[in-house]
N, C-alpha and C. Protein backbone atom coordinates (compact mmCIF):
# COMPACT_ATOMS: atom_id res chain seq x y z
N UNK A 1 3.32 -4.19 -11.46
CA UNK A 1 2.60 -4.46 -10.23
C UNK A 1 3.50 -5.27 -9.29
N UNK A 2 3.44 -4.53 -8.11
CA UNK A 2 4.23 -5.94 -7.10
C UNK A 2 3.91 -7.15 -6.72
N UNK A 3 4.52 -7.87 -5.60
CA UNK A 3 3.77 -9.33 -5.59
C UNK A 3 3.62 -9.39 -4.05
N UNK A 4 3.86 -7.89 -3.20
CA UNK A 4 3.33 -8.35 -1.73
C UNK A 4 1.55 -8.40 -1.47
N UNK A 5 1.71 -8.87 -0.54
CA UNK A 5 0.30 -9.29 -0.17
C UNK A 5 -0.20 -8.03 0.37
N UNK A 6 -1.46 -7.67 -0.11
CA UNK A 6 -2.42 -6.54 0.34
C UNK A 6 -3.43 -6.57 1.04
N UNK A 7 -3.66 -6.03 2.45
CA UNK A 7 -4.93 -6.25 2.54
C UNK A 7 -5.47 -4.74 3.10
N UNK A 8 -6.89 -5.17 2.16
CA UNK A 8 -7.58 -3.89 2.01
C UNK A 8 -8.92 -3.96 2.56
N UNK A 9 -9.30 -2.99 3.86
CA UNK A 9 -10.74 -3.61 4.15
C UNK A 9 -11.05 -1.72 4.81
N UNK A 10 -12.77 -1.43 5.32
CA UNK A 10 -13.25 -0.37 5.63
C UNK A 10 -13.50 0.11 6.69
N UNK A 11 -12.75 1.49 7.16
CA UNK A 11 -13.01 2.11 8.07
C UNK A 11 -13.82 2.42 8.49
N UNK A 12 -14.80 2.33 9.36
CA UNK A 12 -16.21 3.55 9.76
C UNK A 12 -15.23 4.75 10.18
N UNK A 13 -14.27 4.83 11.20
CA UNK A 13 -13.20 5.95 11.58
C UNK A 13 -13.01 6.81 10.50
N UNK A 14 -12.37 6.14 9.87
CA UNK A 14 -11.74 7.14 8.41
C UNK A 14 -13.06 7.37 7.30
N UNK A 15 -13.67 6.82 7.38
CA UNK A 15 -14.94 6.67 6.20
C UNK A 15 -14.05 6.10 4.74
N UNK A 16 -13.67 5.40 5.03
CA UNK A 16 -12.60 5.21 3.43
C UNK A 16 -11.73 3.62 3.70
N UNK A 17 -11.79 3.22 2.77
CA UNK A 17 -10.46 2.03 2.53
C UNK A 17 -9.48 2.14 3.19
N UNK A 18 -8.79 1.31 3.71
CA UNK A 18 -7.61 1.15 4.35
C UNK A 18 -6.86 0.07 3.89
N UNK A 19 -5.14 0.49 3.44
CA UNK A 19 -4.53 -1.19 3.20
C UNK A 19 -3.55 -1.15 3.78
N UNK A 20 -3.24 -2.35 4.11
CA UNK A 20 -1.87 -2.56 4.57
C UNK A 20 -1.03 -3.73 4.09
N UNK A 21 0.34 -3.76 4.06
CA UNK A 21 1.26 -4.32 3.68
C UNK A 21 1.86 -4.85 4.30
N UNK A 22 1.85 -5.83 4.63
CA UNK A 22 2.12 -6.65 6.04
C UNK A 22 3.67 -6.69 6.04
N UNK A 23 4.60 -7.13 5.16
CA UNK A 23 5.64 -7.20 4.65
C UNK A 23 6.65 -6.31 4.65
N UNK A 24 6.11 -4.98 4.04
CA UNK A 24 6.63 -3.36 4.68
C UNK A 24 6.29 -2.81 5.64
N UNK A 25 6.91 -2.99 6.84
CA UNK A 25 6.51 -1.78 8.25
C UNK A 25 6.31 -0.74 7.79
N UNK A 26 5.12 -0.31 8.39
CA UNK A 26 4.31 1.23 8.19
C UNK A 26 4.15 1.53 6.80
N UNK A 27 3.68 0.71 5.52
CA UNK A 27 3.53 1.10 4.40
C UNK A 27 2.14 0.87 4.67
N UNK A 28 1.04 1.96 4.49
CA UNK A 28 -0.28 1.82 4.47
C UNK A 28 -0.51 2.84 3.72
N UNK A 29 -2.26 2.93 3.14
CA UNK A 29 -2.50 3.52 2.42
C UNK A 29 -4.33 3.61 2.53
N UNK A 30 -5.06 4.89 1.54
CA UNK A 30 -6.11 4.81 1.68
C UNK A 30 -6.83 5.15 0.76
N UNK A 31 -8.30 4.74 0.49
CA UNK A 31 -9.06 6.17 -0.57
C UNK A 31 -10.38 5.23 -0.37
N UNK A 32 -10.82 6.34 -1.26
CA UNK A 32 -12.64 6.08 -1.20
C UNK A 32 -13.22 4.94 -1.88
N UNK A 33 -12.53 4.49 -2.28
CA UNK A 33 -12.91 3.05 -3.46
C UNK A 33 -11.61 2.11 -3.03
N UNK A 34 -12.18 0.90 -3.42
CA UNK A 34 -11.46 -0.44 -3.53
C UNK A 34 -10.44 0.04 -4.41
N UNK A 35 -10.46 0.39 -5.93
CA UNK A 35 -9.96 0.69 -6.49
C UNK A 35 -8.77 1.60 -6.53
N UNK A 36 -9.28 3.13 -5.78
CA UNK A 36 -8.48 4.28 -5.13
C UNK A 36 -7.11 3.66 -4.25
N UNK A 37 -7.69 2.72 -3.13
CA UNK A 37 -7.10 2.46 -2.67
C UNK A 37 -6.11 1.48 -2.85
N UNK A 38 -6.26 0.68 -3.93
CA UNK A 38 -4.91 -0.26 -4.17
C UNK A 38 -4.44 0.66 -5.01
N UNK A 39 -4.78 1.55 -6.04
CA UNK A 39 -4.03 2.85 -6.76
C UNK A 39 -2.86 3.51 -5.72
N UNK A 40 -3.31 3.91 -4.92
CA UNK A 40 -2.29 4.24 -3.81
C UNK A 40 -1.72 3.37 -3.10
N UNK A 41 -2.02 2.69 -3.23
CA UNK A 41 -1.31 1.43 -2.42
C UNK A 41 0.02 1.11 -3.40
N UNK A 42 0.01 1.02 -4.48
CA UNK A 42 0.81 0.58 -5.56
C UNK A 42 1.76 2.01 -5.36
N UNK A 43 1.53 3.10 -5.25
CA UNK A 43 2.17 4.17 -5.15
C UNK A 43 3.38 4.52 -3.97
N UNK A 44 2.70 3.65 -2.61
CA UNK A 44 3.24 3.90 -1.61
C UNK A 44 4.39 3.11 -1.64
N UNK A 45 3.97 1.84 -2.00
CA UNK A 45 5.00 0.39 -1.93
C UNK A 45 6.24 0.85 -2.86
N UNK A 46 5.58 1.46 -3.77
CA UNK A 46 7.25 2.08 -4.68
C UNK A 46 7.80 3.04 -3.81
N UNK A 47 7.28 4.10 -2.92
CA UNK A 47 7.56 5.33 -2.42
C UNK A 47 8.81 4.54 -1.25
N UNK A 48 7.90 3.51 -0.82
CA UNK A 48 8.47 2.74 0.52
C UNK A 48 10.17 1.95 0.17
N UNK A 49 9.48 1.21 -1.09
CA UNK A 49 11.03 0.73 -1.79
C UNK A 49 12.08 1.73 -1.75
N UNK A 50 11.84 2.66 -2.65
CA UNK A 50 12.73 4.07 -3.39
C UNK A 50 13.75 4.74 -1.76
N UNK A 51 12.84 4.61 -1.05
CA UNK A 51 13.33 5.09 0.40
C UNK A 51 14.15 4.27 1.29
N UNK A 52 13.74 2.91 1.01
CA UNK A 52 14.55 2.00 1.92
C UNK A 52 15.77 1.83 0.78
N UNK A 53 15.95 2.07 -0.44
CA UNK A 53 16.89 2.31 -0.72
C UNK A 53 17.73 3.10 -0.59
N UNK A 54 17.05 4.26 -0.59
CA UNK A 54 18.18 5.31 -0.12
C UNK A 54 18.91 5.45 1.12
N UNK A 55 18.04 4.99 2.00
CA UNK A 55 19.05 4.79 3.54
C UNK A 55 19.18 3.74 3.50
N UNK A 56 19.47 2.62 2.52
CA UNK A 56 20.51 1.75 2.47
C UNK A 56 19.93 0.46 3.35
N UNK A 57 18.69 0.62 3.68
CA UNK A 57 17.77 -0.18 4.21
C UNK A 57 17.79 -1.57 3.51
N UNK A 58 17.54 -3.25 3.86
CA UNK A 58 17.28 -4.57 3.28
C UNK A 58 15.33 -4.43 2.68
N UNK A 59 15.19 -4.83 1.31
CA UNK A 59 13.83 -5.09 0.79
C UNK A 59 13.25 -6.47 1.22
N UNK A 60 12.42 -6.47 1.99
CA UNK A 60 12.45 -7.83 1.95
C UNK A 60 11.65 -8.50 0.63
N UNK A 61 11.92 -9.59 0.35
CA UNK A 61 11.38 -10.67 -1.08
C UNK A 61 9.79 -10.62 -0.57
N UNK A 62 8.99 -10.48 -1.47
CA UNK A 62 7.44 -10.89 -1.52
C UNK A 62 7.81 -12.41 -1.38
N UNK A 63 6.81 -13.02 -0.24
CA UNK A 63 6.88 -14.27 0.25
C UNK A 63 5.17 -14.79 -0.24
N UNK A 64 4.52 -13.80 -0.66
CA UNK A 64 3.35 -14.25 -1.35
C UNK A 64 2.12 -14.33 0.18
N UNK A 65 1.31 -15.33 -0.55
CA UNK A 65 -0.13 -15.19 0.85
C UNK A 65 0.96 -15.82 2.21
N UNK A 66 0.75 -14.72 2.93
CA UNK A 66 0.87 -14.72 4.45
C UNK A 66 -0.47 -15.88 5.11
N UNK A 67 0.27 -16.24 6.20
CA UNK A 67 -1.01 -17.21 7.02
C UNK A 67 -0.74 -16.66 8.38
N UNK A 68 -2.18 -15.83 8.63
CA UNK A 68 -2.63 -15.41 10.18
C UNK A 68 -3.08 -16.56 10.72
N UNK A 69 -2.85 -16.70 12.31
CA UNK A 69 -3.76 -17.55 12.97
C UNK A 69 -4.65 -16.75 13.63
């Protein structure tokens, strides 16, 4: 399991979960359950890694809970 911060909350638009990864630009993800959706979420964040590796892209370090104002 990774250690970035997730946040997962509900669309009326999409009818479904939505998460995002504050940490990875444009790593988001979705599904019909809380559950579904961090399942894919966990999927994407590897997909997102695997890729910024290959174009040689910087990962950034999980910095843990983020603080919005």
């Amino acid at each position: 399991m990774n250690r970035y911060e997730i946040i997962i909350y509900w669309s009326n638009d999409d009818d479904c979960y939505i998460s995002e990864v504050p940490e990875l630009p444009g790593c988001m993800a979705d599904g019909k359950t809380r559950e579904e959706v961090l399942k894919n979420t966990e999927t994407i964040i590897s997909e997102w890694i695997d890729t910024a590796r290959a174009e040689g892209r910087s990962i950034p370090v999980p910095r843990g809970k983020l603080v919005f104002a």
